[in-house]
PDB file of N, CA and C in Angstrom:
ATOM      1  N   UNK A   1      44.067 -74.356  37.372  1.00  0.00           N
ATOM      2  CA  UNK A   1      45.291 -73.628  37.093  1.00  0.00           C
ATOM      3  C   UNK A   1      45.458 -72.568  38.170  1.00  0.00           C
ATOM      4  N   UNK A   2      46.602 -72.459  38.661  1.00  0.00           N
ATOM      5  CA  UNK A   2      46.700 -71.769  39.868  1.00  0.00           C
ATOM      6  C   UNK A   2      47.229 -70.362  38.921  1.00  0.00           C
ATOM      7  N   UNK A   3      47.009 -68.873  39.466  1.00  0.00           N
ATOM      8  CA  UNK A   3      47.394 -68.164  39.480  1.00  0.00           C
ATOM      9  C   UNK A   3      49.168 -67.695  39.590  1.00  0.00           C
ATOM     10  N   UNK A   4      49.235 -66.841  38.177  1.00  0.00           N
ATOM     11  CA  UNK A   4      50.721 -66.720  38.438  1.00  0.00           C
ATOM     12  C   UNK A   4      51.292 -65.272  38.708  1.00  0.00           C
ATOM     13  N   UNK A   5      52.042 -65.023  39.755  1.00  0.00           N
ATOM     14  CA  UNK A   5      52.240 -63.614  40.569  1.00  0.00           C
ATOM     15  C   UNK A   5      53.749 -63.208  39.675  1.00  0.00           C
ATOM     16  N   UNK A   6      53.215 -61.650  39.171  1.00  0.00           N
ATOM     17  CA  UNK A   6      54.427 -60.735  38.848  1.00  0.00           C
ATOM     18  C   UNK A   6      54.764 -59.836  39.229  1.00  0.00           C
ATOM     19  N   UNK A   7      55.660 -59.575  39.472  1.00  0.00           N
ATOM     20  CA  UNK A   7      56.664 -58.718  40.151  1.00  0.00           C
ATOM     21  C   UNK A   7      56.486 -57.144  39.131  1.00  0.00           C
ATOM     22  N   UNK A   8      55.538 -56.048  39.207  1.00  0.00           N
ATOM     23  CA  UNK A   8      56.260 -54.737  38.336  1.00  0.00           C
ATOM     24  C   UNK A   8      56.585 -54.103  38.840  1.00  0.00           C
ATOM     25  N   UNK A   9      57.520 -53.345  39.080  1.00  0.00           N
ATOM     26  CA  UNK A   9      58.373 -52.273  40.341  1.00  0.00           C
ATOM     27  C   UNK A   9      57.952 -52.595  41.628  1.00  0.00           C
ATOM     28  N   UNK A  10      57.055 -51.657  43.035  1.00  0.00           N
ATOM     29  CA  UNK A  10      56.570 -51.929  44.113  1.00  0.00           C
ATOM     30  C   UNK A  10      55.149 -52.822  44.103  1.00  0.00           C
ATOM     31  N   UNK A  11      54.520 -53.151  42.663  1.00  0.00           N
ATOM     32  CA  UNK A  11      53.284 -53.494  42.908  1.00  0.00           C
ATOM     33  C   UNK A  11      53.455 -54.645  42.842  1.00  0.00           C
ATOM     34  N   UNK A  12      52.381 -55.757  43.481  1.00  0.00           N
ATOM     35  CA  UNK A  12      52.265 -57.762  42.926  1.00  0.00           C
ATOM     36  C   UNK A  12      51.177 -57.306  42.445  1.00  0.00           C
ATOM     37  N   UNK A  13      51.253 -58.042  40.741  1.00  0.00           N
ATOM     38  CA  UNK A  13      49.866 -58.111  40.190  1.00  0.00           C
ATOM     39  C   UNK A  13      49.981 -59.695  39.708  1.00  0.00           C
ATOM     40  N   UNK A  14      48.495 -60.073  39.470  1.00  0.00           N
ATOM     41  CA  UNK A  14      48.584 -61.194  38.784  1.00  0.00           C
ATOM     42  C   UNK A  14      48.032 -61.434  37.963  1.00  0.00           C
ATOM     43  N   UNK A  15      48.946 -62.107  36.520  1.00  0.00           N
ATOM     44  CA  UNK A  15      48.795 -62.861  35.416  1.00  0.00           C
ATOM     45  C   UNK A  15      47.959 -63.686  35.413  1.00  0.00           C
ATOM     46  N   UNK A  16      46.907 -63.066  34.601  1.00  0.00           N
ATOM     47  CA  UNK A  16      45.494 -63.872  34.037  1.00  0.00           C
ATOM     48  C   UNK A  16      45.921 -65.177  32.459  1.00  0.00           C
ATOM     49  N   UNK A  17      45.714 -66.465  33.099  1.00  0.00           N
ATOM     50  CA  UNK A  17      46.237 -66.951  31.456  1.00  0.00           C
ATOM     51  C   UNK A  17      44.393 -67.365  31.150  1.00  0.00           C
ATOM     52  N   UNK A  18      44.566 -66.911  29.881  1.00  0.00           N
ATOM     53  CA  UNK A  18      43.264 -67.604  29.258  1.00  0.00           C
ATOM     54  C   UNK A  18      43.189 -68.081  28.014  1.00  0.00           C
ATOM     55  N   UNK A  19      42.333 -69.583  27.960  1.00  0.00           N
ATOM     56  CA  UNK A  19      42.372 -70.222  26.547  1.00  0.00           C
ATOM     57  C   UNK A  19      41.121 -70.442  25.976  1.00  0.00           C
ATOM     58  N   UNK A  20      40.951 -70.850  24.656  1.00  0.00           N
ATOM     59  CA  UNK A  20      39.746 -70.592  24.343  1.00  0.00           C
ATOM     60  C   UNK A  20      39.233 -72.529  24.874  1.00  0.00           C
ATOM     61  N   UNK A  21      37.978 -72.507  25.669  1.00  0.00           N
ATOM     62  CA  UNK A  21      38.217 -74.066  25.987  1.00  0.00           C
ATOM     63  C   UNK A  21      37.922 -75.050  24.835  1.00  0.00           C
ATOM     64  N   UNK A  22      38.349 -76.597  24.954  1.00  0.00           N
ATOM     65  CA  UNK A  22      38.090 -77.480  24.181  1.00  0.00           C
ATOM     66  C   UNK A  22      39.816 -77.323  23.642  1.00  0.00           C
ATOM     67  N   UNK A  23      39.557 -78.298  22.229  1.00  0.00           N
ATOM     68  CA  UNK A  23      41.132 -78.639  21.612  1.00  0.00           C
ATOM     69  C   UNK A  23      40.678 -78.579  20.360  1.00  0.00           C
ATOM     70  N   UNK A  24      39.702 -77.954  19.414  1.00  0.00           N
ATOM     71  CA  UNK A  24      39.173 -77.787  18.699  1.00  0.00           C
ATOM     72  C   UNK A  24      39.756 -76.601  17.802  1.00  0.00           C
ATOM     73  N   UNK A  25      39.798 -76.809  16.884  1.00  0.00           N
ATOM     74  CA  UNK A  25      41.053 -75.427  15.808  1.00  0.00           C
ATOM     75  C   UNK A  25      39.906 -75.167  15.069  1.00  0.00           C
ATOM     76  N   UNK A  26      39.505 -73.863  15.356  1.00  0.00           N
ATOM     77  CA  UNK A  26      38.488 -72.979  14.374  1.00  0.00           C
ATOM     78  C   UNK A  26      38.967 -72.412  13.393  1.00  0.00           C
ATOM     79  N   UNK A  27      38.707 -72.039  11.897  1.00  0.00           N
ATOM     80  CA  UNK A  27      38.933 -71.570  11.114  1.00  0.00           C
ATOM     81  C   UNK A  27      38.736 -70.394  10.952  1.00  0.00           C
ATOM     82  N   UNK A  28      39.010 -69.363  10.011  1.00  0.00           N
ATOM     83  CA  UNK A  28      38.166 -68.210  10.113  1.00  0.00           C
ATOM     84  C   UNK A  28      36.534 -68.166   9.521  1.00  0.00           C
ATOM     85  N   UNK A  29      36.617 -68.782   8.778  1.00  0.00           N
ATOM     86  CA  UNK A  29      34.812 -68.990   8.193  1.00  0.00           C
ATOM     87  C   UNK A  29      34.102 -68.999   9.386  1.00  0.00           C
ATOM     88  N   UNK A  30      34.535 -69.822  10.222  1.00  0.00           N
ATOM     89  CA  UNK A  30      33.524 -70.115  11.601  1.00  0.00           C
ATOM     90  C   UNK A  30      33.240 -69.207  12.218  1.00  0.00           C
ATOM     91  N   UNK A  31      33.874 -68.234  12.632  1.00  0.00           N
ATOM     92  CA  UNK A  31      33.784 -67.111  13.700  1.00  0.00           C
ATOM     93  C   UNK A  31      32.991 -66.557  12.769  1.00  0.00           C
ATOM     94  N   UNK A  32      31.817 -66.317  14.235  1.00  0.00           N
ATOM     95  CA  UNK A  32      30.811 -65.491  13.754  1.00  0.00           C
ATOM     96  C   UNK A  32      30.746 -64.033  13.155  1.00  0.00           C
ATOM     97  N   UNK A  33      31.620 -63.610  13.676  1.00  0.00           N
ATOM     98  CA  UNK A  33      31.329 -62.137  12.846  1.00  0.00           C
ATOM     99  C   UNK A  33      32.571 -62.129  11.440  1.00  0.00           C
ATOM    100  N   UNK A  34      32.301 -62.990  11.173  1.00  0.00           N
ATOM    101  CA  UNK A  34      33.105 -63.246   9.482  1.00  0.00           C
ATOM    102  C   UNK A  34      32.259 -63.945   8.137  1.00  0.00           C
ATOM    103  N   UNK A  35      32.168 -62.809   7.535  1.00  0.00           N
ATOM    104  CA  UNK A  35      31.235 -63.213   6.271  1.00  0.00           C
ATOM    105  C   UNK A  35      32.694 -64.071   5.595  1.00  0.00           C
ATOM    106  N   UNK A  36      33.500 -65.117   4.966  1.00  0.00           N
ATOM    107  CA  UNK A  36      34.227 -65.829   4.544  1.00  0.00           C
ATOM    108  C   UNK A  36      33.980 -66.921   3.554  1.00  0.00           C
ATOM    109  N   UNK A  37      33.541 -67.164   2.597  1.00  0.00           N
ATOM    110  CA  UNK A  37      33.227 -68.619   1.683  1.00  0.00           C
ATOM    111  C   UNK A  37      34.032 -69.583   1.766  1.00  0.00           C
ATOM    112  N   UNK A  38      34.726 -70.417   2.739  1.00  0.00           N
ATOM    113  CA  UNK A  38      35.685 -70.977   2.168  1.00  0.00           C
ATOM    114  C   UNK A  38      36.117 -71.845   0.816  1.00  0.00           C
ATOM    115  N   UNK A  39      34.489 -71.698  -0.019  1.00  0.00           N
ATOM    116  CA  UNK A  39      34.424 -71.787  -1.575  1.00  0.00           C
ATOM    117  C   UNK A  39      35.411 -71.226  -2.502  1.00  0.00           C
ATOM    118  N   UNK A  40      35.416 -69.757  -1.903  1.00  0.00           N
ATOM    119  CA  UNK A  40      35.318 -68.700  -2.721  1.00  0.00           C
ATOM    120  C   UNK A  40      36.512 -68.076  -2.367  1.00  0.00           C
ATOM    121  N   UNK A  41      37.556 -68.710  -1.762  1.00  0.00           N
ATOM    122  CA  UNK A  41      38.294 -67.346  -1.300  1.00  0.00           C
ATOM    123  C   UNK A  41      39.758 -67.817  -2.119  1.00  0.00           C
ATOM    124  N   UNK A  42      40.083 -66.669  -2.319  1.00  0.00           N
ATOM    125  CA  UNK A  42      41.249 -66.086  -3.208  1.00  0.00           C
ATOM    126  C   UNK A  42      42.854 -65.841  -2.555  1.00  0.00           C
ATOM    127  N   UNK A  43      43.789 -65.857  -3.607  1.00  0.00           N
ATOM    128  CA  UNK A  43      44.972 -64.969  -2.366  1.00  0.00           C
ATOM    129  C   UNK A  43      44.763 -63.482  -3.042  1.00  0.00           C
ATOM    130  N   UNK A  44      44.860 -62.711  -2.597  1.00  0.00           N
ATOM    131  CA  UNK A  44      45.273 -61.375  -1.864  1.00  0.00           C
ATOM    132  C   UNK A  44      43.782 -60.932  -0.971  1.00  0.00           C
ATOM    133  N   UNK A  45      42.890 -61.440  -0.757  1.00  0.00           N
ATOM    134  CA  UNK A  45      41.728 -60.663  -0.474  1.00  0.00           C
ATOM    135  C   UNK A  45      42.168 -60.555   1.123  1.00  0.00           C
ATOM    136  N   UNK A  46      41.599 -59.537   1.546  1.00  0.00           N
ATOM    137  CA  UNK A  46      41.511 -59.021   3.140  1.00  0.00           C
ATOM    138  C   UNK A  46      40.301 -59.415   3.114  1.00  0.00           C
ATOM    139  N   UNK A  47      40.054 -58.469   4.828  1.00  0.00           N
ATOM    140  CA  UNK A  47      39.021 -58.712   5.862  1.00  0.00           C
ATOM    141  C   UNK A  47      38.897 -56.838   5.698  1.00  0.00           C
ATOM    142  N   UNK A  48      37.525 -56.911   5.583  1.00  0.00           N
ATOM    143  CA  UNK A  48      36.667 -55.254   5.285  1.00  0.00           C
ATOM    144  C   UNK A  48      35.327 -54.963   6.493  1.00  0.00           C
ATOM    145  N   UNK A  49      35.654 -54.523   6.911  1.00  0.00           N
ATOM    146  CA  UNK A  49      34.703 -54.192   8.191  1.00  0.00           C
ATOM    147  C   UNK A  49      33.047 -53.597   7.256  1.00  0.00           C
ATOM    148  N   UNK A  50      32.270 -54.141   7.850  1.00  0.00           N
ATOM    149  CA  UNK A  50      30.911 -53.948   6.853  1.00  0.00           C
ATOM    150  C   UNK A  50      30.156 -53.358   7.728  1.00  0.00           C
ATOM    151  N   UNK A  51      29.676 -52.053   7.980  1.00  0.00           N
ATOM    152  CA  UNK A  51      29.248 -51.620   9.106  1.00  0.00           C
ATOM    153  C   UNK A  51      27.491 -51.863   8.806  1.00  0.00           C
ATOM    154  N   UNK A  52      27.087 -52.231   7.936  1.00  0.00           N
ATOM    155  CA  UNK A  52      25.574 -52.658   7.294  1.00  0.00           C
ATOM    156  C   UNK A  52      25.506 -54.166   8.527  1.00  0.00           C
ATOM    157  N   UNK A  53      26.157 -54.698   8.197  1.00  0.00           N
ATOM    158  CA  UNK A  53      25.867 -56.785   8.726  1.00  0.00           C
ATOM    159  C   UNK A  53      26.349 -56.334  10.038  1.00  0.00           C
ATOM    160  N   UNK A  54      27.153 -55.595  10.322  1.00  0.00           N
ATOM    161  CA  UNK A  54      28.347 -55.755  11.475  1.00  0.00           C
ATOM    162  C   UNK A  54      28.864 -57.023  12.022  1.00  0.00           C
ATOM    163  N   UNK A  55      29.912 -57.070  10.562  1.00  0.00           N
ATOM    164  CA  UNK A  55      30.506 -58.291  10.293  1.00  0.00           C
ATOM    165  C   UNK A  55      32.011 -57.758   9.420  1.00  0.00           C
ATOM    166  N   UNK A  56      32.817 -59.344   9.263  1.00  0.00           N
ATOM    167  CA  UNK A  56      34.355 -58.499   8.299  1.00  0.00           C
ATOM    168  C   UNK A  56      33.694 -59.367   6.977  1.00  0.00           C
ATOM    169  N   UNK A  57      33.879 -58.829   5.989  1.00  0.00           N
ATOM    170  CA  UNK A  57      33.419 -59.601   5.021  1.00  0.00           C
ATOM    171  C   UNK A  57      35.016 -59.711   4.401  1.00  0.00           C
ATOM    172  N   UNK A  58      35.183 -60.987   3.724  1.00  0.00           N
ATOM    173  CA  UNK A  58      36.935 -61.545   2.752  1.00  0.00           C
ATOM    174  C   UNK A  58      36.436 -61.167   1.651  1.00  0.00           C
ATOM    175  N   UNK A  59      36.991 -60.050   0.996  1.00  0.00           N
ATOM    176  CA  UNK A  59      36.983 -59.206  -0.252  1.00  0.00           C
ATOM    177  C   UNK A  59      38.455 -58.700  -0.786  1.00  0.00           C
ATOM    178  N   UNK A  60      38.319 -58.728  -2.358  1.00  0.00           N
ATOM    179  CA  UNK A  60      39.457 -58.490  -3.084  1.00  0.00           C
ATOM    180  C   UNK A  60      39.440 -56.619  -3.085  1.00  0.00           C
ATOM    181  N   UNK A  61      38.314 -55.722  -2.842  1.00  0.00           N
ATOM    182  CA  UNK A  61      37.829 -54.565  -2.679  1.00  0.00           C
ATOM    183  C   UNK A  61      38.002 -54.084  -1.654  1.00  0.00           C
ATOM    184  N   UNK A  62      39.402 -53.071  -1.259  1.00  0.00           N
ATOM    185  CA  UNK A  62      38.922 -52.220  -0.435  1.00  0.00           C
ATOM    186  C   UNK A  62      37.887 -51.245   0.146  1.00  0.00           C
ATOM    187  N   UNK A  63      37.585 -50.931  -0.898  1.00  0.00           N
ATOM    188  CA  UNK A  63      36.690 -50.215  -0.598  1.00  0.00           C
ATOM    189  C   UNK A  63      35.064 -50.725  -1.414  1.00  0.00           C
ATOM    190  N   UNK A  64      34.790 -51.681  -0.515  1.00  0.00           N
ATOM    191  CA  UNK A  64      33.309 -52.427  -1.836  1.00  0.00           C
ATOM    192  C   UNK A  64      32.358 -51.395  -1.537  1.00  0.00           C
ATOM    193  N   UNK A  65      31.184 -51.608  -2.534  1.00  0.00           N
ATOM    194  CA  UNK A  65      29.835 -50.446  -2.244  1.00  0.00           C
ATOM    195  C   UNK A  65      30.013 -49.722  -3.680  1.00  0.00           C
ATOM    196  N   UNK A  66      29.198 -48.509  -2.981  1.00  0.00           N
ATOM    197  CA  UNK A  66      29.047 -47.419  -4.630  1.00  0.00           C
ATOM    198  C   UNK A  66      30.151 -46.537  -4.590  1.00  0.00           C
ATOM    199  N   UNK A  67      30.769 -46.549  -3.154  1.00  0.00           N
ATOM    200  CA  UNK A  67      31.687 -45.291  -3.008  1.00  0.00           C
ATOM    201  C   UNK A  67      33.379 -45.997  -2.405  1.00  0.00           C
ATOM    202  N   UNK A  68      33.969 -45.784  -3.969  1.00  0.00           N
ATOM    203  CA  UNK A  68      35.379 -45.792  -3.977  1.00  0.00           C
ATOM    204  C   UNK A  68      36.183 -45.143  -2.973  1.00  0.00           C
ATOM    205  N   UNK A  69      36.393 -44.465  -2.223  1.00  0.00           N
ATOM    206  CA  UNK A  69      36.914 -43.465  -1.327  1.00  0.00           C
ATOM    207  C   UNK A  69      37.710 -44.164  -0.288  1.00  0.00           C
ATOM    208  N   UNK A  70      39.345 -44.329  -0.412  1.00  0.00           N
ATOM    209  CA  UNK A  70      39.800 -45.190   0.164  1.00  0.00           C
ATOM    210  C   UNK A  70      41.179 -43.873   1.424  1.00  0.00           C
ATOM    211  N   UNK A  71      40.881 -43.184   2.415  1.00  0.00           N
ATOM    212  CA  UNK A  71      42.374 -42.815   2.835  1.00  0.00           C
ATOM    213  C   UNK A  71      42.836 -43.488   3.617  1.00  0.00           C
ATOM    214  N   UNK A  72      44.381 -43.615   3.433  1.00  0.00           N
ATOM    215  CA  UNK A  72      44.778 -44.520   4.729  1.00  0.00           C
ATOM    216  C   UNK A  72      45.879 -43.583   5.157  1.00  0.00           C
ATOM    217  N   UNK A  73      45.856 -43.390   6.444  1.00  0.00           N
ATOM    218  CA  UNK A  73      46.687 -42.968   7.553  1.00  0.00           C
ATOM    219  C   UNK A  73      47.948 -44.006   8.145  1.00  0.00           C
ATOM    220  N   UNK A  74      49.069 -43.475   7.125  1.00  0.00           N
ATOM    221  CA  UNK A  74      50.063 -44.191   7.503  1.00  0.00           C
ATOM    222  C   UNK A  74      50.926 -43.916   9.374  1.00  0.00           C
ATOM    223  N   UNK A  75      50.486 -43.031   9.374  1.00  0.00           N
ATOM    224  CA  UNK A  75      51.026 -42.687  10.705  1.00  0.00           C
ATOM    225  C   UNK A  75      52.036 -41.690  10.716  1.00  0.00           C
ATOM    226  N   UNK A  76      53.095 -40.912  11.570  1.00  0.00           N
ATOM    227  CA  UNK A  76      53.930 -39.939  11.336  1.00  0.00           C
ATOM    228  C   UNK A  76      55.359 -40.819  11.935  1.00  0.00           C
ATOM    229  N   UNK A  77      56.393 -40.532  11.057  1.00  0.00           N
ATOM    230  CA  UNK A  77      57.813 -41.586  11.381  1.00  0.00           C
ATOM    231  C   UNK A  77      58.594 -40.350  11.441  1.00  0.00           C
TER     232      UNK A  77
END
């Protein structure tokens, strides 16, 4: 694949394309840093960052563990 050149004001930079190789469609269970059952999984559950495994674990619990303590920072509009 040849390199593709863009134009941003006075500079030429160039556009990196990258794919993941093969033709192979991974799921999320597969990727390694995803604890996921595809047994077990539900609709509404997210992805919870587990800083113990350092992994996302698919949980119906925002906040899993002993400590409930959930803030979220909506941002300022």
């Amino acid at each position: 694949m040849s390199d593709i050149r863009v134009r941003v004001g006075q500079k030429n930079t160039i556009k990196v394309v990258s794919s993941i190789g093969g033709e192979s469609i991974l799921t999320l269970s597969e990727l390694l840093d995803i604890n996921a059952d595809p047994a077990n999984l539900q609709n509404g559950m997210v992805l919870v960052y587990n800083a113990d495994s350092g992994k996302w674990d698919a949980t119906l619990d925002l906040t899993p563990g002993n400590v409930q303590n959930l803030d979220i920072n909506g941002g300022n509009f």
